[in-house]
C-alpha atoms as a PDB file:
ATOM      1  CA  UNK A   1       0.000   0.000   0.000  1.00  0.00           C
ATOM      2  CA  UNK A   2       1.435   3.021  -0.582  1.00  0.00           C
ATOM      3  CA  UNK A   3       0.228   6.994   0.123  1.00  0.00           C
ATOM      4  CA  UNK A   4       1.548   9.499  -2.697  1.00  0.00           C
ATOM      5  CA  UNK A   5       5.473   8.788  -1.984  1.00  0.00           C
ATOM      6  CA  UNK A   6       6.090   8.864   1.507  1.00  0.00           C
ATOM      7  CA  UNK A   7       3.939   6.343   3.473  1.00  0.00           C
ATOM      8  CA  UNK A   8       3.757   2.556   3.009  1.00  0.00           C
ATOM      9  CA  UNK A   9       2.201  -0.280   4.767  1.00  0.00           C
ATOM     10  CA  UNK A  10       4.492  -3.135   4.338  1.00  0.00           C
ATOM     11  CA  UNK A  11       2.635  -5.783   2.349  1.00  0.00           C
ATOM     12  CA  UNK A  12      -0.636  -7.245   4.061  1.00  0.00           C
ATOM     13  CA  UNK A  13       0.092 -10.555   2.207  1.00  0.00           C
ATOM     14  CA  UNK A  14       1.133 -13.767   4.253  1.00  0.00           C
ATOM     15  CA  UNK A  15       3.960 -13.952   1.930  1.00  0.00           C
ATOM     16  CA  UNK A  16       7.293 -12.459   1.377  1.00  0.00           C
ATOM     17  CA  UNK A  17       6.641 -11.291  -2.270  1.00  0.00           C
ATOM     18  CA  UNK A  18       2.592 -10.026  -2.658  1.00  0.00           C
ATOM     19  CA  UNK A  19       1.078  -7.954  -4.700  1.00  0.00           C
ATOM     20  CA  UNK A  20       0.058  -4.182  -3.589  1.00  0.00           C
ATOM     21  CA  UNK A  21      -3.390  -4.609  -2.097  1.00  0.00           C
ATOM     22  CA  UNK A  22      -4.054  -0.838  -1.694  1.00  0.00           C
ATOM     23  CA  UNK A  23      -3.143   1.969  -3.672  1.00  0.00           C
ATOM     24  CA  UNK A  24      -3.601   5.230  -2.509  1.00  0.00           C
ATOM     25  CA  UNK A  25      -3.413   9.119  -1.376  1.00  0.00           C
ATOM     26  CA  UNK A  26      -3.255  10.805   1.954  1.00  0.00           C
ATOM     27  CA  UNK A  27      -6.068  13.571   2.628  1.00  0.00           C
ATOM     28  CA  UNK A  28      -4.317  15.867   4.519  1.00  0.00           C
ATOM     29  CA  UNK A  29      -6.774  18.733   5.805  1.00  0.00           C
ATOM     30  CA  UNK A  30      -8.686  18.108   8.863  1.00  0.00           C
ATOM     31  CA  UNK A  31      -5.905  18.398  10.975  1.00  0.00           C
ATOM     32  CA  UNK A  32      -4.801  22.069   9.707  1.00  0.00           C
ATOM     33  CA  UNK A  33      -5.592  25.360  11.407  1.00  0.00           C
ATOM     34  CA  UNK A  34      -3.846  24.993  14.498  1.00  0.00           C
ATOM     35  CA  UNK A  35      -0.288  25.725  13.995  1.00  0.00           C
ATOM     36  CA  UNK A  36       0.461  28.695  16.137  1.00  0.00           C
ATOM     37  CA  UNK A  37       3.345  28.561  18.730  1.00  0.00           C
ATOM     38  CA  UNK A  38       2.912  29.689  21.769  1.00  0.00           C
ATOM     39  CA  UNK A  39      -0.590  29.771  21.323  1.00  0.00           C
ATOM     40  CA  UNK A  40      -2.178  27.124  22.612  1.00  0.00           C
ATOM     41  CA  UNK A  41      -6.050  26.419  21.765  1.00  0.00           C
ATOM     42  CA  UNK A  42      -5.387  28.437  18.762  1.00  0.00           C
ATOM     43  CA  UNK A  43      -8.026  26.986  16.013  1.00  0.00           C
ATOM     44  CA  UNK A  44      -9.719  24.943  18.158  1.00  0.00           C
ATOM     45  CA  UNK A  45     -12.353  23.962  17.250  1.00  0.00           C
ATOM     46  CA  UNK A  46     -11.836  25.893  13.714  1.00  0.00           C
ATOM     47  CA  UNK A  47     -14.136  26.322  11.069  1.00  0.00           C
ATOM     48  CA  UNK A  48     -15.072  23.439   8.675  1.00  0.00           C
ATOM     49  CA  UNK A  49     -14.222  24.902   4.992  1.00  0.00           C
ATOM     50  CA  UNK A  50     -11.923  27.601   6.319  1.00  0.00           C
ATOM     51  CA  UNK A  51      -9.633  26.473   8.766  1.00  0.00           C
ATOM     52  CA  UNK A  52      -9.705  22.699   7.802  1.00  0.00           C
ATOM     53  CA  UNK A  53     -11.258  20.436   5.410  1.00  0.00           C
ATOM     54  CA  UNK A  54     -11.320  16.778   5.166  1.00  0.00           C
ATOM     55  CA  UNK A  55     -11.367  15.562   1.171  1.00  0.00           C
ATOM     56  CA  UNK A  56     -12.501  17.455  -1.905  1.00  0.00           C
ATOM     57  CA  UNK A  57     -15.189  15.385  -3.579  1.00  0.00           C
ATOM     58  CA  UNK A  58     -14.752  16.677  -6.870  1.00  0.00           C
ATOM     59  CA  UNK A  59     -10.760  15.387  -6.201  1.00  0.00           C
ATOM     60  CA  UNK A  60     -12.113  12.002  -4.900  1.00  0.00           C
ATOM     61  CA  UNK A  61     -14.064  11.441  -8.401  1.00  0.00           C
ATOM     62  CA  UNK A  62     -11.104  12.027 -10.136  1.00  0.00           C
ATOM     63  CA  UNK A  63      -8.618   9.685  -7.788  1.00  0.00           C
ATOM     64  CA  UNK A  64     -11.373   6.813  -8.163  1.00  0.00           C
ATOM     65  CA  UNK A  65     -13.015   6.872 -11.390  1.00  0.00           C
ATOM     66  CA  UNK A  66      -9.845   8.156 -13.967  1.00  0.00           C
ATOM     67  CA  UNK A  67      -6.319   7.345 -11.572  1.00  0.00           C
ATOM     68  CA  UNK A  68      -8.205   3.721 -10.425  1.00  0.00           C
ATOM     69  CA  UNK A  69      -7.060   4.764  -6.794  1.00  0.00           C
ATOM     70  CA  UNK A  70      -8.817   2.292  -3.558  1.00  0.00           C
ATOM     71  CA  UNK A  71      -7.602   3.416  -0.866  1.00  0.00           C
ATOM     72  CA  UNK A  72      -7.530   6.836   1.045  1.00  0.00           C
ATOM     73  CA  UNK A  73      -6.099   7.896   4.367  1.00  0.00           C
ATOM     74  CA  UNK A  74      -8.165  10.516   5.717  1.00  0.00           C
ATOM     75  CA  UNK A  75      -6.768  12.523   8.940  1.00  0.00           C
ATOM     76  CA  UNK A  76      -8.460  14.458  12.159  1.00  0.00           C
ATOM     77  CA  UNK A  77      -7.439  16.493  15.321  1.00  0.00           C
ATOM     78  CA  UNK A  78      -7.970  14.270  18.146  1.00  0.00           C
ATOM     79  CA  UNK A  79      -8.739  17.988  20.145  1.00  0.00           C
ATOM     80  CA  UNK A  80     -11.085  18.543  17.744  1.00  0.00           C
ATOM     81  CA  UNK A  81     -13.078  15.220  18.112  1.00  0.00           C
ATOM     82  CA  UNK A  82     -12.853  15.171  21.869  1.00  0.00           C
ATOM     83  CA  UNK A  83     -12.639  18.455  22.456  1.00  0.00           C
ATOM     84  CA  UNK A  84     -10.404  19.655  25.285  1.00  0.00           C
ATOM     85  CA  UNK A  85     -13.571  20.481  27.530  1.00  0.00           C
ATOM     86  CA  UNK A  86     -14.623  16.875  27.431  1.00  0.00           C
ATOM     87  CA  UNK A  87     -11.115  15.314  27.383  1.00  0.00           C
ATOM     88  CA  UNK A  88      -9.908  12.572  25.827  1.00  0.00           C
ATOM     89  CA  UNK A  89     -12.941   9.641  25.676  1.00  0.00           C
ATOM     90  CA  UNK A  90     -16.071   8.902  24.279  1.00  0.00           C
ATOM     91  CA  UNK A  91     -17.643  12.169  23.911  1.00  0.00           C
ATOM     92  CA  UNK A  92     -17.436  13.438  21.026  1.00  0.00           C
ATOM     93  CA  UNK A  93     -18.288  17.072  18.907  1.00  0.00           C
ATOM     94  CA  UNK A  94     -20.806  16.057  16.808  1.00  0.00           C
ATOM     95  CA  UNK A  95     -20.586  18.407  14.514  1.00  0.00           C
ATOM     96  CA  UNK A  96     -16.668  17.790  13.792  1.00  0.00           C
ATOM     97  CA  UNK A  97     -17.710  13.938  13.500  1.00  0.00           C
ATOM     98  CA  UNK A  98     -20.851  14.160  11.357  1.00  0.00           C
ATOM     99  CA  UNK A  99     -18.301  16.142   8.758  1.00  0.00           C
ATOM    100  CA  UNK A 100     -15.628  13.478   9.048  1.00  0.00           C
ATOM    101  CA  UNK A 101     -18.221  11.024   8.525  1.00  0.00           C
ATOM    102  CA  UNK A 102     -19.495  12.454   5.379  1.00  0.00           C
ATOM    103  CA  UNK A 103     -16.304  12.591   4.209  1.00  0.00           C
ATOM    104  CA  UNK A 104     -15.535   8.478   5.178  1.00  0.00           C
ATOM    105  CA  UNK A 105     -19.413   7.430   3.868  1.00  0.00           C
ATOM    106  CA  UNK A 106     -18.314   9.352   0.299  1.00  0.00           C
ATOM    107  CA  UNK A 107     -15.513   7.187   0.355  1.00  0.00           C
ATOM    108  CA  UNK A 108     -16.748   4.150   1.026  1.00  0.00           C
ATOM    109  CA  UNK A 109     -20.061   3.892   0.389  1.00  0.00           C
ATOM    110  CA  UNK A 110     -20.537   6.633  -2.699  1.00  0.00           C
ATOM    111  CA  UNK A 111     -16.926   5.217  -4.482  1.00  0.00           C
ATOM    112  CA  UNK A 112     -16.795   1.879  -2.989  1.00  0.00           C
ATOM    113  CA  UNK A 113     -13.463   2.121  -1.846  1.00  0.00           C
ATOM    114  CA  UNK A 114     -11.594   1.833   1.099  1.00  0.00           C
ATOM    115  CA  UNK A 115     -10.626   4.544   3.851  1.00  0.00           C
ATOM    116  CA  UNK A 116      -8.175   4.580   6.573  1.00  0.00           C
ATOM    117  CA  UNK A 117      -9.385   6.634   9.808  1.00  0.00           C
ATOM    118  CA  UNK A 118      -6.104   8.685  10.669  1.00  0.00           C
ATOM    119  CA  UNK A 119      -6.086  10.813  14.498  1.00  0.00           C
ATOM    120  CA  UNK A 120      -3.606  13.233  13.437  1.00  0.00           C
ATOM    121  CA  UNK A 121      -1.527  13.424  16.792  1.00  0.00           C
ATOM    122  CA  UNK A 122       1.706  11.438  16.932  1.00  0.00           C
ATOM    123  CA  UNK A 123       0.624   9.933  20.037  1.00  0.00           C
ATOM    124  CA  UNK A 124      -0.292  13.187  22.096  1.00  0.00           C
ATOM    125  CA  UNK A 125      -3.053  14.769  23.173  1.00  0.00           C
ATOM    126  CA  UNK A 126      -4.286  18.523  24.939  1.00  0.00           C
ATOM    127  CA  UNK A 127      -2.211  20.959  22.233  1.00  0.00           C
ATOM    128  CA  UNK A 128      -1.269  20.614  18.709  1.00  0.00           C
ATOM    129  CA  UNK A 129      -0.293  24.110  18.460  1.00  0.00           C
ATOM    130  CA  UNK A 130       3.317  23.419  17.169  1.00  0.00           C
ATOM    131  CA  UNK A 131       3.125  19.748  15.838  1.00  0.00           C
ATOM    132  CA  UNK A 132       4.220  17.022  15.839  1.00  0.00           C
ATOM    133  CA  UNK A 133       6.525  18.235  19.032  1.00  0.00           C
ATOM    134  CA  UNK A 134       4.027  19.917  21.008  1.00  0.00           C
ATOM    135  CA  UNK A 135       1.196  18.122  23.711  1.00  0.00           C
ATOM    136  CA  UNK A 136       1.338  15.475  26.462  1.00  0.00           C
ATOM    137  CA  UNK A 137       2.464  12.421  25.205  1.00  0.00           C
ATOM    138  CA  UNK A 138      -0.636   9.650  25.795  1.00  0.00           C
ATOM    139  CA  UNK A 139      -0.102   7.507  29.201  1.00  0.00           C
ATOM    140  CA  UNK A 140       2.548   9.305  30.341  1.00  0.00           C
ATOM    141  CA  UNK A 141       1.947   9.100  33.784  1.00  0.00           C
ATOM    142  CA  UNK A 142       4.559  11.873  35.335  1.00  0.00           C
ATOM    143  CA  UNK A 143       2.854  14.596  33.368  1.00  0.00           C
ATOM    144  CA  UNK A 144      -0.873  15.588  35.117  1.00  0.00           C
ATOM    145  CA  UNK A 145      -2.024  17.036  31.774  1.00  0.00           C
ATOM    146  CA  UNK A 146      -1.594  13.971  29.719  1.00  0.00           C
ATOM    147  CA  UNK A 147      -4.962  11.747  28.768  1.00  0.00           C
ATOM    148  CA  UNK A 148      -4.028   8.628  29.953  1.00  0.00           C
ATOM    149  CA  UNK A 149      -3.843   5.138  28.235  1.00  0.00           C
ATOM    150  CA  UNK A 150      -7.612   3.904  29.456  1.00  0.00           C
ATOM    151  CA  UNK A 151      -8.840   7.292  27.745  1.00  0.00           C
ATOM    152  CA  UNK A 152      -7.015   6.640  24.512  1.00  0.00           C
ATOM    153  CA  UNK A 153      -9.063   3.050  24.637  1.00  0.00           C
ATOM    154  CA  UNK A 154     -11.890   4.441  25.301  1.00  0.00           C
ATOM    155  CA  UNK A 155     -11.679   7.416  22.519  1.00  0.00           C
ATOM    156  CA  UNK A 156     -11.166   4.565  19.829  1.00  0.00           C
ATOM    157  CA  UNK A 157     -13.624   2.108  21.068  1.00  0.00           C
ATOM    158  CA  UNK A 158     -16.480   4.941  20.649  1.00  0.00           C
ATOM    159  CA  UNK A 159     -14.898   6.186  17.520  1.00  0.00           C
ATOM    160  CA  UNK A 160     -14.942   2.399  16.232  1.00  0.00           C
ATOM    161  CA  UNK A 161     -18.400   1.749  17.414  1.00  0.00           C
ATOM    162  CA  UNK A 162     -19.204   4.396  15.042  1.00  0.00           C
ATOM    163  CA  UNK A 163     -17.851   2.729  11.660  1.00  0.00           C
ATOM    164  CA  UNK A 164     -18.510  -1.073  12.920  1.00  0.00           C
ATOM    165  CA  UNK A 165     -20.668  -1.618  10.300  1.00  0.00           C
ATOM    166  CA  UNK A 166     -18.821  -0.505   7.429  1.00  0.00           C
ATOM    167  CA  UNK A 167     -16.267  -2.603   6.082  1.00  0.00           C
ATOM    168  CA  UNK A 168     -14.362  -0.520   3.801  1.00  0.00           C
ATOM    169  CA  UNK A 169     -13.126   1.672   6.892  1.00  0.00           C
ATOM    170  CA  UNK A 170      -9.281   0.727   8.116  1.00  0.00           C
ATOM    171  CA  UNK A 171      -8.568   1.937  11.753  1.00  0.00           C
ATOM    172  CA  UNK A 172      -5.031   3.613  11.576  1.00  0.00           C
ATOM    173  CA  UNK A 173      -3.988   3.622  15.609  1.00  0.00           C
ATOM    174  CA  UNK A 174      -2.386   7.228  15.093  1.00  0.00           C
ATOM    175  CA  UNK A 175      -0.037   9.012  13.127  1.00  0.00           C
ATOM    176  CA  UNK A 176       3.848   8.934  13.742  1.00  0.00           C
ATOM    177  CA  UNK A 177       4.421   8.742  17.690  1.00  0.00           C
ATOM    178  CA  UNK A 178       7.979   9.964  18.426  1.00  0.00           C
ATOM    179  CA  UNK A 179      10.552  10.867  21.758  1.00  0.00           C
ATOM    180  CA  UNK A 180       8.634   8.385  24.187  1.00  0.00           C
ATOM    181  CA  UNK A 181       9.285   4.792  25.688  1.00  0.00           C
ATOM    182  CA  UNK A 182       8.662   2.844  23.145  1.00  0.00           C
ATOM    183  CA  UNK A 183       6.721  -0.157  25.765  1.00  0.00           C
ATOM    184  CA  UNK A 184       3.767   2.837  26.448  1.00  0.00           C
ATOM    185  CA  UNK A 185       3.972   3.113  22.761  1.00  0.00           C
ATOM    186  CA  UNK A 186       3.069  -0.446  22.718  1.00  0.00           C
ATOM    187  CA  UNK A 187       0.499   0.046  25.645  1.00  0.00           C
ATOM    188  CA  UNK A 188      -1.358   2.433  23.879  1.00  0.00           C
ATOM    189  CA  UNK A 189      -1.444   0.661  20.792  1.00  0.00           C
ATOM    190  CA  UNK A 190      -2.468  -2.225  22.695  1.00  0.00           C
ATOM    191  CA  UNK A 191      -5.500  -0.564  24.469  1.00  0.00           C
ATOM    192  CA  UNK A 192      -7.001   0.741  21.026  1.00  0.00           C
ATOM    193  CA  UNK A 193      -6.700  -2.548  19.563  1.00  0.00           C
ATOM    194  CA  UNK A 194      -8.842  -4.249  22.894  1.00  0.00           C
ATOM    195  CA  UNK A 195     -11.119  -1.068  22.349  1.00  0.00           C
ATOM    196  CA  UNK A 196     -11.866  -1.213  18.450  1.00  0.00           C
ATOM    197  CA  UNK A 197     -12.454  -4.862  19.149  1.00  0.00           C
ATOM    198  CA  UNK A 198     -14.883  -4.640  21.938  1.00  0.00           C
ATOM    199  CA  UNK A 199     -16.521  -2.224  20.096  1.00  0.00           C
ATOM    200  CA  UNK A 200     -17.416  -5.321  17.538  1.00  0.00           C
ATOM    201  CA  UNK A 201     -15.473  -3.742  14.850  1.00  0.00           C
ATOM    202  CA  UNK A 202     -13.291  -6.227  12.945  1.00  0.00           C
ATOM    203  CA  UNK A 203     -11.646  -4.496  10.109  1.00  0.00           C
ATOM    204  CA  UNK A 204      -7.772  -4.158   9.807  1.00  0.00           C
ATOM    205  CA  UNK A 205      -5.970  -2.368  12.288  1.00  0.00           C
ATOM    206  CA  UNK A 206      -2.909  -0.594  11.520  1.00  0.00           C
ATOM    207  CA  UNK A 207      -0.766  -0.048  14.763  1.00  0.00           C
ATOM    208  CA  UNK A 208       2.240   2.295  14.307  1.00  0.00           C
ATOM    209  CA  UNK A 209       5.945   2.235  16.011  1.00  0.00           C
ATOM    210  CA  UNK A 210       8.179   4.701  17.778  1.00  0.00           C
ATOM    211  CA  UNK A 211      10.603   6.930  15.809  1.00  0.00           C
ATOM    212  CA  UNK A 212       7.829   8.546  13.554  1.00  0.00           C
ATOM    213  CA  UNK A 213       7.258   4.568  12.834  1.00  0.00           C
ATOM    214  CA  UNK A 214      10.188   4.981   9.794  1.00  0.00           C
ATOM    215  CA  UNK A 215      10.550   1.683   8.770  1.00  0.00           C
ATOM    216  CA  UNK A 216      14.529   2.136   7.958  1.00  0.00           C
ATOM    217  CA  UNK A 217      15.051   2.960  11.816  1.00  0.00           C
ATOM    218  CA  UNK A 218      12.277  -0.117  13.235  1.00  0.00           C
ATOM    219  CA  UNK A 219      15.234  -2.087  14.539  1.00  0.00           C
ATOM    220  CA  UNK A 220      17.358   0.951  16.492  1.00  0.00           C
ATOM    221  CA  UNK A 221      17.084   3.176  19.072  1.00  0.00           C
ATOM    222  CA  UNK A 222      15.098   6.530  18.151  1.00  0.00           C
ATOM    223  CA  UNK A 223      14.661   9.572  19.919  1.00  0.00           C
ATOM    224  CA  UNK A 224      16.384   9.886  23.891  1.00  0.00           C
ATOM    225  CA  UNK A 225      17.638   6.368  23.195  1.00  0.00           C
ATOM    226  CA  UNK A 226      13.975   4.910  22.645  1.00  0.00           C
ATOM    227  CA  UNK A 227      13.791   1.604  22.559  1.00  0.00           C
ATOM    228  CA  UNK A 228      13.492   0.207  19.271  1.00  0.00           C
ATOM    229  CA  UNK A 229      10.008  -0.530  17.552  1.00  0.00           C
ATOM    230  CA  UNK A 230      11.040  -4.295  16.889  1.00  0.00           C
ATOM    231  CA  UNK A 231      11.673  -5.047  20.851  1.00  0.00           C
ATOM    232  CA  UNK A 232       8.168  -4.473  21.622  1.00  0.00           C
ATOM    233  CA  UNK A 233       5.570  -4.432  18.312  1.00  0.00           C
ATOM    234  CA  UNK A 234       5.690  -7.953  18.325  1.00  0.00           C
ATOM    235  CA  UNK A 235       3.476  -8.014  21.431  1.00  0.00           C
ATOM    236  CA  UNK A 236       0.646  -6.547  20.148  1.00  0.00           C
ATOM    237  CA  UNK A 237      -2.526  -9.148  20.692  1.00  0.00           C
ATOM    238  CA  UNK A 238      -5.753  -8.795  18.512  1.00  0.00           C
ATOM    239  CA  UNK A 239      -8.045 -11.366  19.050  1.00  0.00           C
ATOM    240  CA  UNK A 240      -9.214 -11.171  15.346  1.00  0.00           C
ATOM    241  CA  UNK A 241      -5.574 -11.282  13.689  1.00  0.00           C
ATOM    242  CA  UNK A 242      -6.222  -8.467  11.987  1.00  0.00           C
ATOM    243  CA  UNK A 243      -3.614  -5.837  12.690  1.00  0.00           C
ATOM    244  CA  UNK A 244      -0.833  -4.775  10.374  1.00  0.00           C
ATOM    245  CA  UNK A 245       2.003  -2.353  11.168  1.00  0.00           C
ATOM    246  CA  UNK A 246       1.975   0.864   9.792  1.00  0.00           C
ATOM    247  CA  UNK A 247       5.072   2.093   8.343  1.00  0.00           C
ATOM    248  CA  UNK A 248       6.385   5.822   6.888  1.00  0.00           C
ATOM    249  CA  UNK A 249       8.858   5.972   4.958  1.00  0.00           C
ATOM    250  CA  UNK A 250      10.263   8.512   2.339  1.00  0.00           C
ATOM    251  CA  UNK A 251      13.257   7.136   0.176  1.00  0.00           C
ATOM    252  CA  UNK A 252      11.072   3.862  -0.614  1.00  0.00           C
ATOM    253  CA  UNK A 253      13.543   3.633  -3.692  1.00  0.00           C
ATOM    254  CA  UNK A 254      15.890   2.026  -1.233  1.00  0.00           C
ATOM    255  CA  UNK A 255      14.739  -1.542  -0.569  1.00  0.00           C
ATOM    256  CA  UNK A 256      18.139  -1.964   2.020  1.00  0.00           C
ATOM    257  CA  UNK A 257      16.650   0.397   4.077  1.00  0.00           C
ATOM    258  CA  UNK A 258      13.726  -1.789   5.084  1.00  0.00           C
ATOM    259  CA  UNK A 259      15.777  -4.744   5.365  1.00  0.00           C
ATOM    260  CA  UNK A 260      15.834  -5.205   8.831  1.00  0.00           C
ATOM    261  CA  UNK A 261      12.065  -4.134   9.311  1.00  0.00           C
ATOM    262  CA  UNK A 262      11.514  -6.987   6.331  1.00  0.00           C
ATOM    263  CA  UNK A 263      13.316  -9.384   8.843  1.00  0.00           C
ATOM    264  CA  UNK A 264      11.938  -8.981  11.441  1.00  0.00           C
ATOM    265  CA  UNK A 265       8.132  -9.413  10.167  1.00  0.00           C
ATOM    266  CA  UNK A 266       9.059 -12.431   9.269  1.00  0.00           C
ATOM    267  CA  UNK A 267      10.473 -13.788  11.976  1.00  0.00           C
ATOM    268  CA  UNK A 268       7.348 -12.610  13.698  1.00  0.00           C
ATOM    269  CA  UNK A 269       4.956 -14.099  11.305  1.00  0.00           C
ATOM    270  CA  UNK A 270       3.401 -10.073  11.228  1.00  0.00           C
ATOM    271  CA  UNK A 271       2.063  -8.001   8.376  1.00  0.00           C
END
């Protein structure tokens, strides 16, 4: 699967050599609006067609019917979805949703293809006024502003309740988590996954690593001296089998640099 140039997810076949399942674009947009350092709140919660936009239909068409593209990764502000008054759980704006829904039904149910549901944060939560750097990280118990790991659980297993039914959606965990241990990295990971689940959802998970989750650094130490991805992704339990690991990189002309990732996949019997 690749997005436009710069994000893959290493092949979902059970085989070494596969073909490309998915073939698609990232829909950058719904995140946009906040960037204002020193300013946090800023944008929040924005206006829908001026600060922030999810897809262009018109663009969609095009993608789909002329370009034969399937797949689309569609991103949103976690602050925006549960707003900071409510915190980080099941309660959600409704009006933020019901546009980001739109957007996911055109998708999917106008097209027929698929989309990937894509919470713009890098693992953080409470201020994405100078991304990706800024916010409390997720479960990071020594800061009193951070949501915790339970509330990251219970954010996804409303948000998947939501899109149960429709199988065309992919659940993408969140985008690029950086400069934290990569085990809570793991742990949140791991409480999405037993959310989505329990929400009866059971379409493919995508469940990112540490480092910005580049696949040429997935074996080394990132960050501080972050633990590497491959010491703990291998943990990751969904009863359903269905979870795949979601991988950015940019020079995907270079096949050596996903060596060791490659490796270590299969050695893991993981996707």
């Amino acid at each position: 699967m690749f997005f436009g140039s710069v994000t893959a997810l290493l092949s979902l076949a059970s085989t070494s050599f596969g073909k490309i399942l998915y073939a698609g674009v990232n829909e950058s947009g719904g995140e946009f609006g906040v960037f204002a350092p020193g300013q946090k709140g800023f944008g929040l919660p924005g206006r829908f067609g001026v600060d922030f936009a999810f897809i262009n239909k018109s663009t969609i068409d095009i993608f789909v019917d002329q370009e034969k593209i399937n797949f689309f990764r569609v991103t949103f502000l976690m602050e925006r979805m549960a707003p900071l008054e409510f915190g980080l759980g099941s309660k959600f704006n409704e009006t933020y949703f019901s546009e980001y829904a739109d957007a996911i039904n055109y998708i999917t149910q106008t097209k027929g293809v698929y989309a990937l549901i894509d919470p713009h944060n890098y693992m953080r939560y409470n201020d994405p006024s100078q991304q990706p750097f800024s916010g409390s990280v997720i479960g990071n118990t020594s800061d009193p502003t951070a949501a915790t790991t339970a509330q990251f659980g219970q954010f996804w297993h409303e948000l998947a309740r939501r899109f149960a039914t429709n199988p065309k959606v992919v659940f993408g965990i969140n985008n690029e988590p950086h400069d934290m241990p990569t085990e809570l990295v793991l742990q949140n990971n791991q409480a999405a996954i037993n959310g989505i689940r329990q929400a009866g959802a059971n379409q493919l998970i995508l469940a990112p690593g540490n480092g910005f989750t580049g696949g040429h650094s997935w074996n080394q130490t990132t960050g501080a001296g972050d633990a590497p991805s491959s010491d703990f992704l291998n943990k990751l339990v969904d009863p359903l089998h269905n979870t795949a690991i979601d991988v950015h990189e940019v020079d995907i002309q270079s096949p050596s640099n996903l060596a060791g990732l490659t490796a270590w996949l299969q050695e893991n019997n993981l996707k």
